[in-house]
Protein backbone atom coordinates (compact mmCIF):
# COMPACT_ATOMS: atom_id res chain seq x y z
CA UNK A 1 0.00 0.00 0.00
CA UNK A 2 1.38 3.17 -0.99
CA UNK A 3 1.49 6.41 1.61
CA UNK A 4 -0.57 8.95 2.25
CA UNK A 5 1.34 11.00 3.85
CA UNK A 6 4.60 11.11 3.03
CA UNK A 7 6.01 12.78 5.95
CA UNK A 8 4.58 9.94 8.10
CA UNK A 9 6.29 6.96 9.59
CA UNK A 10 4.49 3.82 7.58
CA UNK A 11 4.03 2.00 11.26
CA UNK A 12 2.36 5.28 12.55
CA UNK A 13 0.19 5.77 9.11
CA UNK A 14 -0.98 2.22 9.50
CA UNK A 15 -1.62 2.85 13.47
CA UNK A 16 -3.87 5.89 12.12
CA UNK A 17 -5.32 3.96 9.32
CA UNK A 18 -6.57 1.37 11.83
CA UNK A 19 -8.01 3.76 14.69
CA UNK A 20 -9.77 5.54 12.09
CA UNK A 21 -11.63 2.10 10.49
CA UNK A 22 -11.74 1.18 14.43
CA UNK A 23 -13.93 4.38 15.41
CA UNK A 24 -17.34 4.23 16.07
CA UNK A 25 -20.08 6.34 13.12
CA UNK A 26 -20.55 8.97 15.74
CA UNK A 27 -16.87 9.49 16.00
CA UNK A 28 -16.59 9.48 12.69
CA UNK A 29 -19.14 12.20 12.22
CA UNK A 30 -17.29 14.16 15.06
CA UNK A 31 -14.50 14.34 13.04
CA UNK A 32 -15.80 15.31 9.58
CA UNK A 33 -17.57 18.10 11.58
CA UNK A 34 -14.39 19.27 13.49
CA UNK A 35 -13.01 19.21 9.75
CA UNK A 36 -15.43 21.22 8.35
CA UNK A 37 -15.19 23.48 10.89
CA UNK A 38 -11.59 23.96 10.70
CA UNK A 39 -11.91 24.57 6.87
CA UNK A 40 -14.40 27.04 6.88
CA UNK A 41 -12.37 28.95 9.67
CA UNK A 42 -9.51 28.57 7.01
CA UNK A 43 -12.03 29.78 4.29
CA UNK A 44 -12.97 32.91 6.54
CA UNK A 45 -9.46 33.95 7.67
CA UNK A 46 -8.30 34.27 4.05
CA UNK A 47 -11.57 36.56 3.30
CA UNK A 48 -10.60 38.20 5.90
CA UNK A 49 -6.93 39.19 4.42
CA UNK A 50 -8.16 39.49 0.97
CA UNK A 51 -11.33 41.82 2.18
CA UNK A 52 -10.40 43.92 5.21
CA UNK A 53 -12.73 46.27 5.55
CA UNK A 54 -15.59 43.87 4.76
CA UNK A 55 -18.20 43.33 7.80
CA UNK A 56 -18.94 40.86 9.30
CA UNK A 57 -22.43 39.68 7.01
CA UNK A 58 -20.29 40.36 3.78
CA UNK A 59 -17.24 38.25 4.99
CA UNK A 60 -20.29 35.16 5.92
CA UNK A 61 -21.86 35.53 2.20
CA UNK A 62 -19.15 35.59 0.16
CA UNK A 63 -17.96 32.29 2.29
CA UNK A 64 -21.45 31.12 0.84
CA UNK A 65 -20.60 32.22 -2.41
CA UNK A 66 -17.20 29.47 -1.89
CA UNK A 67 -19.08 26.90 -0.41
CA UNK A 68 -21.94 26.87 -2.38
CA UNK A 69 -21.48 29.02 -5.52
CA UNK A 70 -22.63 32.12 -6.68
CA UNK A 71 -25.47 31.12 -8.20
CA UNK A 72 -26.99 29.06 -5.41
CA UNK A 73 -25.69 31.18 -2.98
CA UNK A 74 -27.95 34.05 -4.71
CA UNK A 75 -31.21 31.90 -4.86
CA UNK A 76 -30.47 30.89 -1.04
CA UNK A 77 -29.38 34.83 0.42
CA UNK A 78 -30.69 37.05 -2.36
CA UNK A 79 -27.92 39.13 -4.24
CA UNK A 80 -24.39 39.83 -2.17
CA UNK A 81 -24.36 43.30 -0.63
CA UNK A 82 -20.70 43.44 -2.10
CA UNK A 83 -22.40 42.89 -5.63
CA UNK A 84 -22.10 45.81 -7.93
C-alpha cells in the first residue's frame, strides 16, 4: 500500500489507518464536523486578508458564495451586498 502521507512513519500511518476504520459512526461524524469546521475557519481567515474592511455579514456571504457558488448562494441569500 502506498502512503498517504509522506512525511509519516508507515508504522504510525498504518496505526492511524486502523483507529480511524476502528472508530465508532458517531466518531466518525465528530471528526468530519471538526473538519469542516476547521476549513471554513480557514475559508474565513483568508476573506478576511483578501477583504479587510468587509463586515462581518459580507465576509459570511461571500464564504457562501465558496461553499456553495454564486449562483446558489444568490437563490439561497438574495444578491451579495458586495455585488455591484
Amino acid at each position: 500500500m502506498s502512503a498517504l502521507f509522506p512525511d509519516t512513519h508507515p508504522k504510525m500511518e498504518a496505526l492511524q489507518i486502523e483507529l480511524w476504520r476502528q472508530a465508532s459512526p458517531t466518531r466518525k461524524m465528530n471528526m468530519l464536523a471538526q473538519l469542516n469546521a476547521a476549513a471554513r475557519l480557514l475559508a474565513l481567515t483568508g476573506l478576511r486578508a483578501q477583504y479587510p474592511q468587509a463586515s462581518e455579514a459580507e465576509l459570511r456571504r461571500r464564504l457562501a458564495d465558496l461553499l456553495l457558488g454564486e449562483e446558489l448562494a444568490r437563490k439561497a441569500y438574495g444578491n451579495p451586498p458586495h455585488a455591484k
